[in-house]
Protein backbone atom coordinates (compact mmCIF):
# COMPACT_ATOMS: atom_id res chain seq x y z
CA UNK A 1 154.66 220.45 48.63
CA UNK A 2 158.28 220.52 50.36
CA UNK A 3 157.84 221.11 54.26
CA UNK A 4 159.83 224.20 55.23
CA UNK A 5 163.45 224.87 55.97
CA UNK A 6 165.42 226.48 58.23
CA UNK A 7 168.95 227.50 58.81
CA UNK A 8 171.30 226.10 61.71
CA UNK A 9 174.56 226.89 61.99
CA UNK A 10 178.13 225.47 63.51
CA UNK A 11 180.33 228.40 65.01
CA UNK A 12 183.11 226.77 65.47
CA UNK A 13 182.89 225.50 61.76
CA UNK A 14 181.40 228.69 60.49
CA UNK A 15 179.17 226.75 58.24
CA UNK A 16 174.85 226.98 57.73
CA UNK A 17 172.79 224.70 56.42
CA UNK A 18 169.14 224.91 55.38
CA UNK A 19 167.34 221.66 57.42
CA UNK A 20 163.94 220.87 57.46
CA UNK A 21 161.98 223.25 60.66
CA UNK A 22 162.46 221.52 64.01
CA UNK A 23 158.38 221.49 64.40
CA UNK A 24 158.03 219.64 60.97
CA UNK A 25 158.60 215.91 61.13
CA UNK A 26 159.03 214.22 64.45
CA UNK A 27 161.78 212.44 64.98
CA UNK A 28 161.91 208.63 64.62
CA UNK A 29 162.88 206.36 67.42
CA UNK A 30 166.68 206.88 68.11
CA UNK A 31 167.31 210.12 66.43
CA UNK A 32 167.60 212.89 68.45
CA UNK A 33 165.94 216.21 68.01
CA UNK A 34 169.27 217.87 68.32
CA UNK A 35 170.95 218.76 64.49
CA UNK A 36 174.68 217.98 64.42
CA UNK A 37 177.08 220.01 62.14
CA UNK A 38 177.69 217.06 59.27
CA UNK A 39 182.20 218.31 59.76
CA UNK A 40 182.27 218.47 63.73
CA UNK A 41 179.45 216.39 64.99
CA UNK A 42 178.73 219.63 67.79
CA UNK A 43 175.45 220.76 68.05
CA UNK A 44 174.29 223.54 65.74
CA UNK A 45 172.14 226.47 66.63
CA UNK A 46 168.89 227.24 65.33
CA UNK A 47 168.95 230.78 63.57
CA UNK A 48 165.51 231.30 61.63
CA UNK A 49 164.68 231.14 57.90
CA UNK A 50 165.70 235.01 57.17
CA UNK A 51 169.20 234.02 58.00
CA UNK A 52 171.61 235.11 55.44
CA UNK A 53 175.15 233.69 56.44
CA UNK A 54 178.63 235.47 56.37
CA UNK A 55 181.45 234.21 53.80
CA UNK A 56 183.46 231.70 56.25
CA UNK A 57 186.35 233.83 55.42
CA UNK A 58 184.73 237.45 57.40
CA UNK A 59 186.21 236.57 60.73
CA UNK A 60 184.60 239.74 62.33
CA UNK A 61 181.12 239.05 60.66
CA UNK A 62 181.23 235.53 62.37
CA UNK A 63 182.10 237.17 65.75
CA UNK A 64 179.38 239.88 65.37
CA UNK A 65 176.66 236.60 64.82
CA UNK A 66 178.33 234.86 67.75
CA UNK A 67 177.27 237.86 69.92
CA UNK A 68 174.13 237.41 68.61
CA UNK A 69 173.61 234.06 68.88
CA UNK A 70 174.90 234.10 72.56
CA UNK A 71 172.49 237.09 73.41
CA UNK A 72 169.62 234.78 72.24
CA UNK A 73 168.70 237.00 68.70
CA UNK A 74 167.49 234.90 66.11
CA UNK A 75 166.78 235.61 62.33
CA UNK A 76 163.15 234.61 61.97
CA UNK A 77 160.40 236.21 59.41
CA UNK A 78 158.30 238.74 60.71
CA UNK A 79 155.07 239.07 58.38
CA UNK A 80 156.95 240.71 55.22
CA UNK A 81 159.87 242.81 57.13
CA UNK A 82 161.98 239.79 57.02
CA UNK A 83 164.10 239.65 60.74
CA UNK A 84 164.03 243.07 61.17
CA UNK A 85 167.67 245.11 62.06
CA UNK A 86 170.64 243.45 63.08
CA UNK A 87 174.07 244.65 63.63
CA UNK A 88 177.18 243.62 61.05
CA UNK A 89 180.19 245.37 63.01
CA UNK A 90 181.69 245.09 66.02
CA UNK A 91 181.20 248.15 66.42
CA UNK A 92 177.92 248.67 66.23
CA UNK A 93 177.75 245.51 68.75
CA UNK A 94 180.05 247.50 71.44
CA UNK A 95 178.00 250.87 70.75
CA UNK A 96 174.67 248.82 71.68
CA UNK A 97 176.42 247.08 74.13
CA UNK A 98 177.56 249.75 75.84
CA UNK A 99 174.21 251.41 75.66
CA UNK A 100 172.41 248.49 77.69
CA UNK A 101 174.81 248.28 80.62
CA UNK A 102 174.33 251.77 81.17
CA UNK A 103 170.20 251.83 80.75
CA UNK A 104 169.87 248.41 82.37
CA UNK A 105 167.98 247.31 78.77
CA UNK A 106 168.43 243.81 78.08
CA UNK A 107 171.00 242.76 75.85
CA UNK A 108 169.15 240.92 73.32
CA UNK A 109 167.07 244.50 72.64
CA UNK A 110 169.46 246.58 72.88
CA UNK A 111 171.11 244.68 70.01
CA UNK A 112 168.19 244.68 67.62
CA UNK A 113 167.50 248.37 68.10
CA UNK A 114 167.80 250.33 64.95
CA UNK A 115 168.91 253.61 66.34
CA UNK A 116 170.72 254.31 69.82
CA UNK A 117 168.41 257.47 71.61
CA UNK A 118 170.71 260.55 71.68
CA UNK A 119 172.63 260.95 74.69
CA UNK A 120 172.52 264.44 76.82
């Protein structure tokens, strides 16, 4: 049986690619634990196996998973949910944003939450 893969991916490149899990297979004596990005050589950014990437083409998708990324949210199964909610537009990044400078909520929840509470 195939061990499992994993997507990584290169922002500046805007580019994913499916690599065996970091767990699975230790590295041999040399190589470095650390994946490259195969056009750049920079170091790529584990995102989780429920990762579905953007067309390199959506500029604003790619911005919306660099906030992501940068906030420390990850794509990774959860039992049969899959990654659970993530936002796609900017706006819906600024909304949530928004919403955890002014409750003091932590970025990287604030970002996954499905619904904002209503305001009064």
């Amino acid at each position: 049986m195939p061990h499992a893969k994993t997507s990584f991916v290169c922002l500046p490149c805007r580019a994913s690619y499916k690599q065996p899990h970091p767990r699975i297979g230790v590295p041999r004596a040399g190589e470095s634990a650390e994946r490259r990005c195969p056009r750049c050589a920079r170091a790529m950014v584990h995102v989780g196996s429920a990762f579905a990437p953007p067309k390199r083409r959506d500029t604003e998708a790619w911005r919306v998973l660099s906030v992501l990324l940068h906030a420390g949210v990850r794509f990774h199964k959860s039992c049969c949910d899959g990654p659970g909610y993530r936002p796609r537009t900017l706006g819906e990044v600024r909304e949530r944003m928004a919403y955890a400078r002014v409750t003091g909520e932590p970025f990287a929840t604030a970002l996954v939450r499905p619904e904002l509470p209503e305001r009064s």
